[in-house]
Protein backbone atom coordinates (compact mmCIF):
# COMPACT_ATOMS: atom_id res chain seq x y z
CA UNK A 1 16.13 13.03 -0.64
CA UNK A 2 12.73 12.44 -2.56
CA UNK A 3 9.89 14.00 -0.93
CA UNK A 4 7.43 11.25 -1.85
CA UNK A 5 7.38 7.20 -1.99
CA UNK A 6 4.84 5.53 -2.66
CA UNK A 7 4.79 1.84 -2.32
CA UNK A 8 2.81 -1.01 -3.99
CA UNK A 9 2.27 -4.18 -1.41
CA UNK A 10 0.80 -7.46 -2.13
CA UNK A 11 1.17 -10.53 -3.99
CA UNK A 12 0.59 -11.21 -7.05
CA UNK A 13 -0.66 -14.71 -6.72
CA UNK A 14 -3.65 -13.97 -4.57
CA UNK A 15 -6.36 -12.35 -6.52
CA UNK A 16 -7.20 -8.85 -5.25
CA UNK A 17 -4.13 -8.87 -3.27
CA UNK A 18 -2.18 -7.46 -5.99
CA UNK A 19 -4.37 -4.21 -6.30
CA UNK A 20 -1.21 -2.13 -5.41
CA UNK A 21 0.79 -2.59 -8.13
CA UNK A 22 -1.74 -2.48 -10.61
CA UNK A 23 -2.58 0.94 -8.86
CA UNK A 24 1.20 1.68 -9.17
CA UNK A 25 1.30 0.66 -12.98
CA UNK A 26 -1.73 3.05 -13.61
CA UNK A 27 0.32 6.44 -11.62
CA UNK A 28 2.93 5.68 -13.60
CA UNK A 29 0.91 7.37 -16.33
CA UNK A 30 -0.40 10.57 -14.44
CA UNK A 31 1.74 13.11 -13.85
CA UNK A 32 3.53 13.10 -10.10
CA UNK A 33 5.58 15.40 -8.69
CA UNK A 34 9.31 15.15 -10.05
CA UNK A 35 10.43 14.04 -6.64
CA UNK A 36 8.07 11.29 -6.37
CA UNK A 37 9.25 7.77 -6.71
CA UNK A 38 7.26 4.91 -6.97
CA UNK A 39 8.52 1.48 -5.30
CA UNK A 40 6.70 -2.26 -6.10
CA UNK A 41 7.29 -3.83 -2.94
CA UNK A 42 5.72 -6.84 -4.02
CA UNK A 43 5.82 -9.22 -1.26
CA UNK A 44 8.47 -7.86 0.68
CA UNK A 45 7.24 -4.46 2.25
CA UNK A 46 10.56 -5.15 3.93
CA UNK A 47 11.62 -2.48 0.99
CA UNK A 48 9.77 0.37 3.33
CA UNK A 49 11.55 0.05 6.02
CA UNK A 50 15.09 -0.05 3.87
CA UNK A 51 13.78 3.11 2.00
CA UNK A 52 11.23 5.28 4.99
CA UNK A 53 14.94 7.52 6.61
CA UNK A 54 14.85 9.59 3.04
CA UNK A 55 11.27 9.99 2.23
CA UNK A 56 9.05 12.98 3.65
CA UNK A 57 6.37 10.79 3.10
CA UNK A 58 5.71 7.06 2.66
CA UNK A 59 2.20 6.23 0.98
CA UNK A 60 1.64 2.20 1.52
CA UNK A 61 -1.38 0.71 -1.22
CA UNK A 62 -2.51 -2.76 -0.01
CA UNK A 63 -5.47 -4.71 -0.05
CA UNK A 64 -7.23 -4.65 3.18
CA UNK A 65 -9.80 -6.33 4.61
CA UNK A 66 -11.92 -3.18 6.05
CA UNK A 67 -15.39 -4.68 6.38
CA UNK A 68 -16.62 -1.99 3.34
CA UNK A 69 -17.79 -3.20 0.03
CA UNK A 70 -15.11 -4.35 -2.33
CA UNK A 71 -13.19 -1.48 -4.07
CA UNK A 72 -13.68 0.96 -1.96
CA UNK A 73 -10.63 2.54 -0.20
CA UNK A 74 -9.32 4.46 2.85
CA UNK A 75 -6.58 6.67 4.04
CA UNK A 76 -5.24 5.92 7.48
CA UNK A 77 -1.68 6.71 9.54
CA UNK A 78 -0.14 4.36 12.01
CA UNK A 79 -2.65 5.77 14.60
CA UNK A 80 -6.09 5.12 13.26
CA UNK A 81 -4.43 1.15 11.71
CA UNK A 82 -5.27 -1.86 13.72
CA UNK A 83 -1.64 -3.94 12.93
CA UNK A 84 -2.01 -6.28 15.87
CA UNK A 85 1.38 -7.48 15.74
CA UNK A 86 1.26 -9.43 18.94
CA UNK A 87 -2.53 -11.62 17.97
CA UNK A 88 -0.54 -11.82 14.57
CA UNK A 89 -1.05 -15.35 12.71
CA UNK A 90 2.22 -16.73 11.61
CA UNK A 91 1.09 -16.55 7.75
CA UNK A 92 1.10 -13.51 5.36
CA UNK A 93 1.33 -13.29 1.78
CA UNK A 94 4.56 -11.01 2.45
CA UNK A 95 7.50 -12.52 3.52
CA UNK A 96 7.86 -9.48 6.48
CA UNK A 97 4.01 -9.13 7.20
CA UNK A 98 3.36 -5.45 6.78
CA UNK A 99 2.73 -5.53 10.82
CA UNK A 100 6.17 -6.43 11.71
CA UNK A 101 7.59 -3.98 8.99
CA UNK A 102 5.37 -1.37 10.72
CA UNK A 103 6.73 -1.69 14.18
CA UNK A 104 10.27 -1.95 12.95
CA UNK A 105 9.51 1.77 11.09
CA UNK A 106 7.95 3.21 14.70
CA UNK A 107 10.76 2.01 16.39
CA UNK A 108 13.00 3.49 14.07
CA UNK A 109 11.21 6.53 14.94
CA UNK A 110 9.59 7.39 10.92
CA UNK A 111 6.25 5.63 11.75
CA UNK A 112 4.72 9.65 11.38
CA UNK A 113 6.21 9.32 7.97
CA UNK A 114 3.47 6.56 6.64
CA UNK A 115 0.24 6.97 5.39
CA UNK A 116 -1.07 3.55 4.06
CA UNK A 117 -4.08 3.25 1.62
CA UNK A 118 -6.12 0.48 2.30
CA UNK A 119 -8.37 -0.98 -0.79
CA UNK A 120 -11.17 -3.35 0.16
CA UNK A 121 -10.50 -6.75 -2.22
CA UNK A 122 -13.49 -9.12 -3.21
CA UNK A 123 -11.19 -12.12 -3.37
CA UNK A 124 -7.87 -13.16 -1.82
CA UNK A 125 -7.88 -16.63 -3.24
CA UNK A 126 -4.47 -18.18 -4.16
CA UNK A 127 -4.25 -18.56 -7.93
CA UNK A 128 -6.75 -15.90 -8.89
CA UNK A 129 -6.24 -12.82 -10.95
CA UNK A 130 -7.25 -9.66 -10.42
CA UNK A 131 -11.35 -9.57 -10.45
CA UNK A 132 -12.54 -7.29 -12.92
CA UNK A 133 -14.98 -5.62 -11.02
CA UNK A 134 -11.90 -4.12 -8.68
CA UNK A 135 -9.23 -4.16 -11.79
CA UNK A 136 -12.08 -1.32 -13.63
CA UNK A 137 -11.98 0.73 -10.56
CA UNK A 138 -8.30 1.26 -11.14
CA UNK A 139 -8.38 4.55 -12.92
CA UNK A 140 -10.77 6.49 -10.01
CA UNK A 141 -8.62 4.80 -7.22
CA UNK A 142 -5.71 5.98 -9.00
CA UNK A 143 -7.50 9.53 -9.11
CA UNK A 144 -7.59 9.43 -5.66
CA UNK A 145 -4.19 8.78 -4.67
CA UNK A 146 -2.83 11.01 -7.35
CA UNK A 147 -5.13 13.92 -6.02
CA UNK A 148 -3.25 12.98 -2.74
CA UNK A 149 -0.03 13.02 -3.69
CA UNK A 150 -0.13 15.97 -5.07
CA UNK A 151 -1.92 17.40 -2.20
CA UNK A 152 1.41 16.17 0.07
CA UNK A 153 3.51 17.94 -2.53
């Protein structure tokens, strides 16, 4: 069983939305815990869910539209999250919106398990790259994490 996964969310083909893997790319260069493993969940967080039973602890990056300025970021758990599964709107970038993939991982009893880091995007335009004002805060949101991860180690 690794003791730590931590999970890159979004989609690649909408701007800002892809902040999580570009966050996982850059951990891949610090030094984590040996029983860390990273996951790029892409567009499917579905991959949580499938890997939550073994992990101690399940850190979810995503964009997220928090009201704060653009790049700044936020730990939450399930508790403090507003995933309004039942207002939901019928599109998400994921195929599984991260909502339903949440309330399949509480009823599967691991929801206590999650800790999800939200990063405020400046653009979630289809067809967009990364904006470079977010993609240069990279390495002191990957700081961040990392200081958290090893905190949960």
């Amino acid at each position: 069983m690794f003791k730590i996964g931590i999970f890159a969310v979004g989609n690649e083909l909408f701007g800002d939305d892809s902040i999580g893997q570009a966050i996982l790319e850059e951990l891949r260069k610090l030094p984590l815990p040996e029983d860390t493993t990273l996951y790029n969940a892409a567009s499917d967080p579905l991959l949580i869910a499938q890997e939550v039973e073994e992990l101690k602890h399940a850190i979810i990056i995503d964009a997220a539209n928090m009201q704060l300025p653009p790049g700044e970021i936020r730990f939450f758990n399930t508790k403090e999250a507003n995933f309004p599964i039942e207002n939901e709107k019928l599109y998400s970038n994921h195929h599984f919106s991260l909502a339903q993939v949440i309330k399949l991982i509480e009823t599967l009893g691991f929801s206590e398990r999650l800790l999800f880091v939200g990063i405020q995007p400046y653009n979630l335009l289809s067809n967009q790259n990364l904006d470079l004002r977010l993609k240069n805060k990279i390495p002191q949101i990957s700081e961040k994490i990392h200081k958290k991860v090893l905190d949960l180690s």
